[in-house]
Protein backbone atom coordinates (compact mmCIF):
# COMPACT_ATOMS: atom_id res chain seq x y z
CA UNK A 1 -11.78 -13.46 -17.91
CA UNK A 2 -9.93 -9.81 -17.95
CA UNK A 3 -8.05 -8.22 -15.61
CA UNK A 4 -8.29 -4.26 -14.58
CA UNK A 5 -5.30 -2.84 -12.76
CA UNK A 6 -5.03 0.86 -11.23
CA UNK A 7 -2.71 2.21 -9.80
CA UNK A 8 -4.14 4.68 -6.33
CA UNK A 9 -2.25 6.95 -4.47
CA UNK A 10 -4.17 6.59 -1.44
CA UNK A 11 -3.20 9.87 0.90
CA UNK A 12 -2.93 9.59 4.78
CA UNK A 13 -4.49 11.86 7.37
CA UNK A 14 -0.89 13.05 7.76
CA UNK A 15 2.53 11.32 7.09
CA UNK A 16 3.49 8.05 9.43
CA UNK A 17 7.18 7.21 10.57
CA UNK A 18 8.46 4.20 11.68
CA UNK A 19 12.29 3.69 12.83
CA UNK A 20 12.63 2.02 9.34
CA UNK A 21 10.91 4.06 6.89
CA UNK A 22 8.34 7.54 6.22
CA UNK A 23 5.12 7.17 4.61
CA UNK A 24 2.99 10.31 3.29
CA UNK A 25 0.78 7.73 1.48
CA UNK A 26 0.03 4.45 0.01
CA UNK A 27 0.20 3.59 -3.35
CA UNK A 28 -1.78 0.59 -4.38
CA UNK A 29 -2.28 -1.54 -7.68
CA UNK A 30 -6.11 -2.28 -7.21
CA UNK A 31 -6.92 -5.25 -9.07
CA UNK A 32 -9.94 -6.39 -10.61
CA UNK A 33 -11.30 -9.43 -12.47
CA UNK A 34 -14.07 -10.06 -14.70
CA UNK A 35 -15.27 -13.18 -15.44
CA UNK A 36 -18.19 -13.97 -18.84
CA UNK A 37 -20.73 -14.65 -16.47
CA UNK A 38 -20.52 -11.53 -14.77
CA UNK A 39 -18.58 -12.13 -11.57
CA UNK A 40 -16.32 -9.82 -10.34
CA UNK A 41 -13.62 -10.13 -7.88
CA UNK A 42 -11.35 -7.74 -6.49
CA UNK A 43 -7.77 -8.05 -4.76
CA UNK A 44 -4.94 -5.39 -4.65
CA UNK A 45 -0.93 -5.14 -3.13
CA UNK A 46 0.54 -1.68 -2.42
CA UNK A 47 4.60 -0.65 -2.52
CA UNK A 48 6.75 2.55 -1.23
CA UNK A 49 6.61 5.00 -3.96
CA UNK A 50 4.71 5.68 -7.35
CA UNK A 51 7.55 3.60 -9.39
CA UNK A 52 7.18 0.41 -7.27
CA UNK A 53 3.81 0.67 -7.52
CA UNK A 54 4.08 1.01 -11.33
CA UNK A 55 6.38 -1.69 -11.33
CA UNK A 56 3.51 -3.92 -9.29
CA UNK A 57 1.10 -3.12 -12.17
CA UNK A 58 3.32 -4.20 -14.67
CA UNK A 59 3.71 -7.56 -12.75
CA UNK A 60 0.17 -8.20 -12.47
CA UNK A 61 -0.75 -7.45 -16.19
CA UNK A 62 1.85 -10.11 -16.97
CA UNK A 63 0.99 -13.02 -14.58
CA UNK A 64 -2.52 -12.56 -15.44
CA UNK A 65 -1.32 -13.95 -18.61
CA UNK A 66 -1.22 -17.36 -16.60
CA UNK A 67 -4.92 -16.84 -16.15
CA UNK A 68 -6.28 -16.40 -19.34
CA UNK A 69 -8.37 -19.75 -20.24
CA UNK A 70 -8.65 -20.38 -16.59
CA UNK A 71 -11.01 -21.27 -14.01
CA UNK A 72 -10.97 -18.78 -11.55
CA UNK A 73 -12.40 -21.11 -8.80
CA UNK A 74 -9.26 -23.55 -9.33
CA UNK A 75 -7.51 -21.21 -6.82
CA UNK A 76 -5.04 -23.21 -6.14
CA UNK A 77 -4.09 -24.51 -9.48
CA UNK A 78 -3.79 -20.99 -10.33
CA UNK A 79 -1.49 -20.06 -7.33
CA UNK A 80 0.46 -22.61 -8.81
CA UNK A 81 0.98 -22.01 -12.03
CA UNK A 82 1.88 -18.19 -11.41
CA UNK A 83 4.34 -19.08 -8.90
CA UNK A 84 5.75 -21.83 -11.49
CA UNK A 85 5.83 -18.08 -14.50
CA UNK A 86 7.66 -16.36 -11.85
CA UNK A 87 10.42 -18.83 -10.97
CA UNK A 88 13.16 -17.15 -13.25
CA UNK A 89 12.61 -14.13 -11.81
CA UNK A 90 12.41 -15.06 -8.11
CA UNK A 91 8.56 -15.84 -6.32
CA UNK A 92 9.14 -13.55 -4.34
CA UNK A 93 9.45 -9.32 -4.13
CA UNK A 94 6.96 -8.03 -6.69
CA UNK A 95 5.99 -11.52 -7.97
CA UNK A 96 4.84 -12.44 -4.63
CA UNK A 97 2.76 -9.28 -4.04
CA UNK A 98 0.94 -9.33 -7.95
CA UNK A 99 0.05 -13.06 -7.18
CA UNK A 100 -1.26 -12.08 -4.16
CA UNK A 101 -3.63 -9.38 -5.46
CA UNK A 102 -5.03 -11.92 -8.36
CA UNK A 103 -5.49 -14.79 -6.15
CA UNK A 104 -6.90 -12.83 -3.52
CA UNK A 105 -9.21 -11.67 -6.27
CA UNK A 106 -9.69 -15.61 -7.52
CA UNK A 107 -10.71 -16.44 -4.47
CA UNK A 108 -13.29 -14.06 -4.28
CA UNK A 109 -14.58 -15.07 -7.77
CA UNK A 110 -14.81 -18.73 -6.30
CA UNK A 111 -17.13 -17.80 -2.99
CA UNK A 112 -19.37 -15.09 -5.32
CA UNK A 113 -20.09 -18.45 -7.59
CA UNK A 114 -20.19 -20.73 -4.38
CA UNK A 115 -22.86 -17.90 -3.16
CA UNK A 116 -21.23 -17.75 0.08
CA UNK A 117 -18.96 -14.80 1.91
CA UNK A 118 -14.96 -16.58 1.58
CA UNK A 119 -15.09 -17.00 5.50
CA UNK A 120 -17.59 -19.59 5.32
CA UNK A 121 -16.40 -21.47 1.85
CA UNK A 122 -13.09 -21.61 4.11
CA UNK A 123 -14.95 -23.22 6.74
CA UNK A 124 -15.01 -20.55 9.10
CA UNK A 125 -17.24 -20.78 12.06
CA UNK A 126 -16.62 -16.97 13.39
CA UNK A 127 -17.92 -14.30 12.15
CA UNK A 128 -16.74 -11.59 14.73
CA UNK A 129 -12.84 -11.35 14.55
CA UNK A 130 -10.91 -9.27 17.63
CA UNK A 131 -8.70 -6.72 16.38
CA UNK A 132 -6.37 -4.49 17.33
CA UNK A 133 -5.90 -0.83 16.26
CA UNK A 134 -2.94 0.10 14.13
CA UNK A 135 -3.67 3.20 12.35
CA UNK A 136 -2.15 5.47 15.13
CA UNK A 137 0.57 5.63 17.69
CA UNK A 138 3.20 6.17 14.96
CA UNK A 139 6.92 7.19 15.85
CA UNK A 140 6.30 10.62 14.36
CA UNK A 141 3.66 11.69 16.71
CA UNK A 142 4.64 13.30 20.39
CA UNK A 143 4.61 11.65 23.66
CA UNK A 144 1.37 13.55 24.04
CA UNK A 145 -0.19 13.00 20.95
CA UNK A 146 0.09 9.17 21.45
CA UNK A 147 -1.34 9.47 24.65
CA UNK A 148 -4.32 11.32 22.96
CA UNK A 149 -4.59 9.09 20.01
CA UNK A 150 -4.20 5.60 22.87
CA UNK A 151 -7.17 7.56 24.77
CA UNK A 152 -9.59 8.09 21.64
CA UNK A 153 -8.74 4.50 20.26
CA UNK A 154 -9.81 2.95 23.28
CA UNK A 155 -13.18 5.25 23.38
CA UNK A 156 -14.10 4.16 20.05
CA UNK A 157 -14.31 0.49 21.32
CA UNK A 158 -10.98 -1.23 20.35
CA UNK A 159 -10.00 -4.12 22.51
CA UNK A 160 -5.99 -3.53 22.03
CA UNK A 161 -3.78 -0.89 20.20
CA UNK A 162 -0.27 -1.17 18.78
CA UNK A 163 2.47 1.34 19.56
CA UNK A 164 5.46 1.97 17.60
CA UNK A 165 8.75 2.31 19.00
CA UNK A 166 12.61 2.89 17.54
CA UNK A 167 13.77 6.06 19.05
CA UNK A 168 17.15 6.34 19.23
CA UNK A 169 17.21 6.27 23.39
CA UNK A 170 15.58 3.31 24.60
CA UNK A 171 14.15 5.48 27.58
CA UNK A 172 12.04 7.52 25.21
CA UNK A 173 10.41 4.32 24.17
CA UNK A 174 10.11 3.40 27.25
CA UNK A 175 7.87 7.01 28.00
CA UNK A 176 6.18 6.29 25.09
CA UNK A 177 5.07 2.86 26.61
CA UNK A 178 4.40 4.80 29.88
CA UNK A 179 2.24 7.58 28.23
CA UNK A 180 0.04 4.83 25.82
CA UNK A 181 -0.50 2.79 29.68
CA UNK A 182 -1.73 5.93 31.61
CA UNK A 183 -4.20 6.11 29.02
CA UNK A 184 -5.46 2.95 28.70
CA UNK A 185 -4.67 1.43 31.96
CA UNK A 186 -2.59 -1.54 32.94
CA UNK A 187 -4.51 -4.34 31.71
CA UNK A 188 -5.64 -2.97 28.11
CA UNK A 189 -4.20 -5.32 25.86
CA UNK A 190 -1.11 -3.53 24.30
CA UNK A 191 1.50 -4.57 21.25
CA UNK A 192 4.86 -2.76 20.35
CA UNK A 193 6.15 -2.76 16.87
CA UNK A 194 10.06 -1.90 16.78
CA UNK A 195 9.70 -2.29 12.67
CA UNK A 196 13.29 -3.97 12.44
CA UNK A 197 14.95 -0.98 14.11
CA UNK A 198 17.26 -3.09 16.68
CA UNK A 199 20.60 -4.51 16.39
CA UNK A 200 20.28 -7.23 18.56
CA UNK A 201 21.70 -6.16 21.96
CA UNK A 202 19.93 -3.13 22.00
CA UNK A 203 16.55 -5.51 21.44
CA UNK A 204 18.05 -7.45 24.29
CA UNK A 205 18.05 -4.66 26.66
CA UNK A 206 14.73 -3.13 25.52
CA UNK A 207 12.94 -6.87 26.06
CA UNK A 208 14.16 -6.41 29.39
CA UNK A 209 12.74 -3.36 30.10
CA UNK A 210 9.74 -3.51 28.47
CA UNK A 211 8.55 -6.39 30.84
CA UNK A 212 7.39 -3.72 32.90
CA UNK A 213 5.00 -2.65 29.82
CA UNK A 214 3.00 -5.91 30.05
CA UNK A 215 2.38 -6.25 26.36
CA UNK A 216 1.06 -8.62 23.98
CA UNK A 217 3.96 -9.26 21.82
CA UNK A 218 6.87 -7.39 20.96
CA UNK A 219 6.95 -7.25 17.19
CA UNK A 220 10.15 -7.33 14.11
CA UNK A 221 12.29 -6.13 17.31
CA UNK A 222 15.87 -6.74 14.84
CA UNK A 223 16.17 -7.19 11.12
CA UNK A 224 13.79 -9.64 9.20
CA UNK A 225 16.81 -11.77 7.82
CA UNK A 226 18.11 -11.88 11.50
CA UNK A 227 16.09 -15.27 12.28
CA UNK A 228 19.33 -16.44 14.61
CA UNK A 229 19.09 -13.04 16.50
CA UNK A 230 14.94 -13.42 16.96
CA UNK A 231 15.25 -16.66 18.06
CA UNK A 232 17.78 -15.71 20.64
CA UNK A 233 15.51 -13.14 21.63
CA UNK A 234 12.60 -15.51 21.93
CA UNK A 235 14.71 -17.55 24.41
CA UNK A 236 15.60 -14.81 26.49
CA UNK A 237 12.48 -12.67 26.49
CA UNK A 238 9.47 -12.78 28.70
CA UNK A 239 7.50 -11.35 26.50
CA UNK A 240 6.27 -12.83 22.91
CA UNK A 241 8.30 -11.75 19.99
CA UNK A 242 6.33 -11.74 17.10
CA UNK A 243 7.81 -12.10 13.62
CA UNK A 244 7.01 -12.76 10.03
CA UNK A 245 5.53 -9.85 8.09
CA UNK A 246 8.51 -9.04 6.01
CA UNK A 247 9.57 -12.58 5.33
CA UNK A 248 7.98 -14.46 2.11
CA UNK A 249 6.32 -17.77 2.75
CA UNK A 250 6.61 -20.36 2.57
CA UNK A 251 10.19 -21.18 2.75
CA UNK A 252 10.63 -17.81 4.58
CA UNK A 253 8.62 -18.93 7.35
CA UNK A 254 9.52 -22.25 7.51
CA UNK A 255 12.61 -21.22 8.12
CA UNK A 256 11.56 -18.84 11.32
CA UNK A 257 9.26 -21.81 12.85
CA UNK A 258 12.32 -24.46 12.25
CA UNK A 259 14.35 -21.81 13.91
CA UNK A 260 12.12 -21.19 16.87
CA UNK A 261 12.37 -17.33 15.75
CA UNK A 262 8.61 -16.39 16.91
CA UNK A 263 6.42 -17.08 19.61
CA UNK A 264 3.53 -15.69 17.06
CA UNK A 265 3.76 -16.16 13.35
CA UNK A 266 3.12 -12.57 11.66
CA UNK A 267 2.00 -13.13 8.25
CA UNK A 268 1.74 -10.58 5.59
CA UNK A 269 -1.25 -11.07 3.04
CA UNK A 270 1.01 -9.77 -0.12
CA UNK A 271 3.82 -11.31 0.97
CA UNK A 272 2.84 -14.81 1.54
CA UNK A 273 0.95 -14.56 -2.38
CA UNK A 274 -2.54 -14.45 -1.17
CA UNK A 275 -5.18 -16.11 0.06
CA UNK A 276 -3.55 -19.45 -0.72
CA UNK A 277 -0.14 -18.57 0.51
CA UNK A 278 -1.33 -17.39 3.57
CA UNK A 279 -3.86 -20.42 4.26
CA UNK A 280 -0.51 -22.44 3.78
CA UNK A 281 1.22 -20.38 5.99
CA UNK A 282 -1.80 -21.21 8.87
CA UNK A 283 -1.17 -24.83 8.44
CA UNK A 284 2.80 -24.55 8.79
CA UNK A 285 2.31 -22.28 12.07
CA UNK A 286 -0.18 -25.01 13.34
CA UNK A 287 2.11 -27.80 12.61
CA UNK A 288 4.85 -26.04 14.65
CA UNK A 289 2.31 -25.58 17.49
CA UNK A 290 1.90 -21.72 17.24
CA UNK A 291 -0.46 -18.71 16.88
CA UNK A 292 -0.59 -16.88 13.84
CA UNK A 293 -1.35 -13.28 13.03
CA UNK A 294 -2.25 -11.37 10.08
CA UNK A 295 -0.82 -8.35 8.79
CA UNK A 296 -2.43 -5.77 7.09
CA UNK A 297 -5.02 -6.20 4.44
CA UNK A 298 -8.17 -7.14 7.88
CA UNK A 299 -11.01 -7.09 4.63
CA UNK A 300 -9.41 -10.25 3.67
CA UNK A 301 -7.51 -11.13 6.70
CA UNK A 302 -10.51 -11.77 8.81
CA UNK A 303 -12.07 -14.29 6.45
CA UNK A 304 -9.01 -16.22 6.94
CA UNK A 305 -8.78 -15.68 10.24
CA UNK A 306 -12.48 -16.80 10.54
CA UNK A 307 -11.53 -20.57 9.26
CA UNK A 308 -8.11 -20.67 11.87
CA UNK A 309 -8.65 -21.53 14.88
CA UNK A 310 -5.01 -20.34 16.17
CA UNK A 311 -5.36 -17.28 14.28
CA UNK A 312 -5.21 -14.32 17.00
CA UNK A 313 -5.60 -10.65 16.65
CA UNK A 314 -6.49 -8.96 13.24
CA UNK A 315 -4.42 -6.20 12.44
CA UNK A 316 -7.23 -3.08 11.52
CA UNK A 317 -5.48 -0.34 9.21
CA UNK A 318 -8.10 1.75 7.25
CA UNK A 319 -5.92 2.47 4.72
CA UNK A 320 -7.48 1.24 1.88
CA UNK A 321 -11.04 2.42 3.38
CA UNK A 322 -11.30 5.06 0.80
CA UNK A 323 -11.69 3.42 -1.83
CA UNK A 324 -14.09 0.55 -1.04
CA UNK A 325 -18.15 1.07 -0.91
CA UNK A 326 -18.16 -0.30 2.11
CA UNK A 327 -16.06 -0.96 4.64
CA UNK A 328 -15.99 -3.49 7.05
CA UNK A 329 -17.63 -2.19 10.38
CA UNK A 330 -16.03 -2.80 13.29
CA UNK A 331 -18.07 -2.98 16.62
CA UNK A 332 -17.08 -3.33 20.04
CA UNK A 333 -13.72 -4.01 19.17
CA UNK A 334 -14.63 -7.22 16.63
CA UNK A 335 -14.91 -7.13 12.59
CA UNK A 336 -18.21 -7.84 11.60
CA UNK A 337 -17.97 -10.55 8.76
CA UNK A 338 -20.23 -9.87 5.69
CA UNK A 339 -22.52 -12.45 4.94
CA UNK A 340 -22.42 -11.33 1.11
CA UNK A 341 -21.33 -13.94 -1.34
CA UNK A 342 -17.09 -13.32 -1.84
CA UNK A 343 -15.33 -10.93 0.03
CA UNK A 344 -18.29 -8.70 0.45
CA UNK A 345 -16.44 -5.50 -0.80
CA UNK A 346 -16.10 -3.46 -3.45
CA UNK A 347 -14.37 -0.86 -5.26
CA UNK A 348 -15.64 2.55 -5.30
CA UNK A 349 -14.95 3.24 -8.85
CA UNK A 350 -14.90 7.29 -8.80
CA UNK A 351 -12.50 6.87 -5.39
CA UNK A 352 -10.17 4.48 -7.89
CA UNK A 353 -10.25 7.36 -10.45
CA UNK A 354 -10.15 10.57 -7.70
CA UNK A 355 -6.68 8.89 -6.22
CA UNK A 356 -5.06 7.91 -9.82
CA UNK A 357 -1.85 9.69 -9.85
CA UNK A 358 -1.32 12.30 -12.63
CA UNK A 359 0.60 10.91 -15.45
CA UNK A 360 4.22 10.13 -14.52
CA UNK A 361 3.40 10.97 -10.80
């Protein structure tokens, strides 16, 4: 088996703001492997910044050292034995996201020689996922541009949108949860992602207020590590706070369910070390009797979401879109499955080498 890593700058439309952090575009270590008999599976993890992201590719060159000699269908095994290489330096941070990318890319390795798409070697009986759109409504945008965006969204055929909010006066989130509801209308199924941006008694007072808003879940409202402040917050709030992305699993999120710190279980694809992470993290939300969500990543995401029946909402960002063949197609609001063997991507090779980065960019 070898391993190809490459390092893509993907650029965005225009330049997305959160109340944590600016974004002009997404750099990603795209990862592929190549088994002797010809099978090739893909999986990929993206940081903030060319460095991290050469730091990522570093990171996955050496823990595909684990892999060499191995099956790539013992999944699990492998997930293992990378986490067990990475202990000295920590399992999570960069360790966490490389694993992710090569099991992610195992996994698809394992359904290509199964000769069935990953959602149904999980034992997944769906094969239309509800999402929700995230590629829009960003912090940076005007009270008028979200309204335009929350308008077109919702003409394209999305079932629900997420806004982001973390101005610094809670009563210009609050328009921006007015605009994004004129548009849509009352009903339209409607999340709010406050990307850490709280201290906790402003989140108090902004729970409160946005109970008018009528929304789906209220998302990261304080700071990750904060799992005493969220679960306050989930006490006191009408609304769902959802939680997770930013925290590593398992023991991360073990430690938000054990703290009753989310009503839905946000878990990040990268994060959680792949496919196997995040199938463990499923089990551990079920066990503690809640939904879980996926972050990021929907071409894999849905799969898993496909074989979890408490699994709600699939996050849709395009941003890796331009550099796959093909897409997953969205229609009437649901991903449409592939019933290709694996993940039913690919890499568009030329796209891979159009968005390298220039040497020492």
């Amino acid at each position: 088996m070898s391993a190809t890593p490459a390092h893509v700058r993907v650029p965005l439309p225009r330049p997305l703001a959160v109340s944590t952090f600016r974004l002009p575009a997404v750099d990603t270590c795209a990862v592929t492997l190549r088994t002797r008999e010809g099978l090739k599976g893909i999986g990929w993890c993206f940081a903030f910044g060319p460095e991290r992201a050469r730091a990522l590719m570093a990171m996955v060159r050496d823990l595909f050292g684990v892999l060499i000699g191995k099956d790539p269908r013992d999944a699990e095994a492998n997930w293992a034995a990378m986490r067990r290489s990475a202990s000295f330096v920590g399992r999570e941070g960069l360790s966490a996201m490389a694993i992710g990318a090569l099991d992610t890319a195992c996994w698809d390795i394992a359904a290509q020689a199964a000769g069935q798409p990953l959602w149904r070697l999980l034992g997944g009986t769906r094969r239309e996922i509800p999402c929700y759109a995230s590629e829009g409504l960003w912090l940076n945008a005007t009270v008028d541009e979200i309204q335009e965006e929350a308008a077109s969204l919702k003409a394209r055929g999305f079932r629900a949108m997420k806004l982001r909010l973390g101005k610094p006066a809670l009563e210009e989130d609050m328009a921006r949860v007015r605009a994004v509801r004129e548009a849509i209308g009352a009903d339209f199924p409607l999340m709010v992602d406050a990307n850490q941006g709280w201290e906790l008694e402003h989140a108090r007072r902004a729970c409160r207020e946005l109970e008018a808003g009528r929304l789906v879940w209220i998302e990261e409202p304080v700071d990750h590590e904060d799992i005493p402040g969220m679960a306050a917050l989930v006490k006191e709030s009408a609304t769902d706070i959802c939680t997770g992305e930013t925290n590593y699993g398992p023991v991360g999120l073990r430690n938000i369910l054990e703290a009753g710190g989310a009503d839905v279980l946000m878990a990040d694809l990268e994060r959680c070390a792949g496919v196997t992470g995040w199938l463990r993290a499923a089990r551990l939300a079920g066990e503690f009797g809640r939904p879980i969500t996926p972050h990021l990543f929907h071409e894999v995401s849905a799969h898993l979401m496909s074989a979890c029946p408490h699994a709600v909402w699939c996050e849709h960002m395009p941003w890796w879109e331009p550099i796959l063949k093909e897409p997953l197609p969205v229609r009437d609001g649901l991903l449409v499955l592939p019933d290709k063997p694996g993940l039913g991507i690919e890499f568009d090779e030329a796209a891979i080498r159009r968005f390298a980065p220039p040497a020492g960019g």
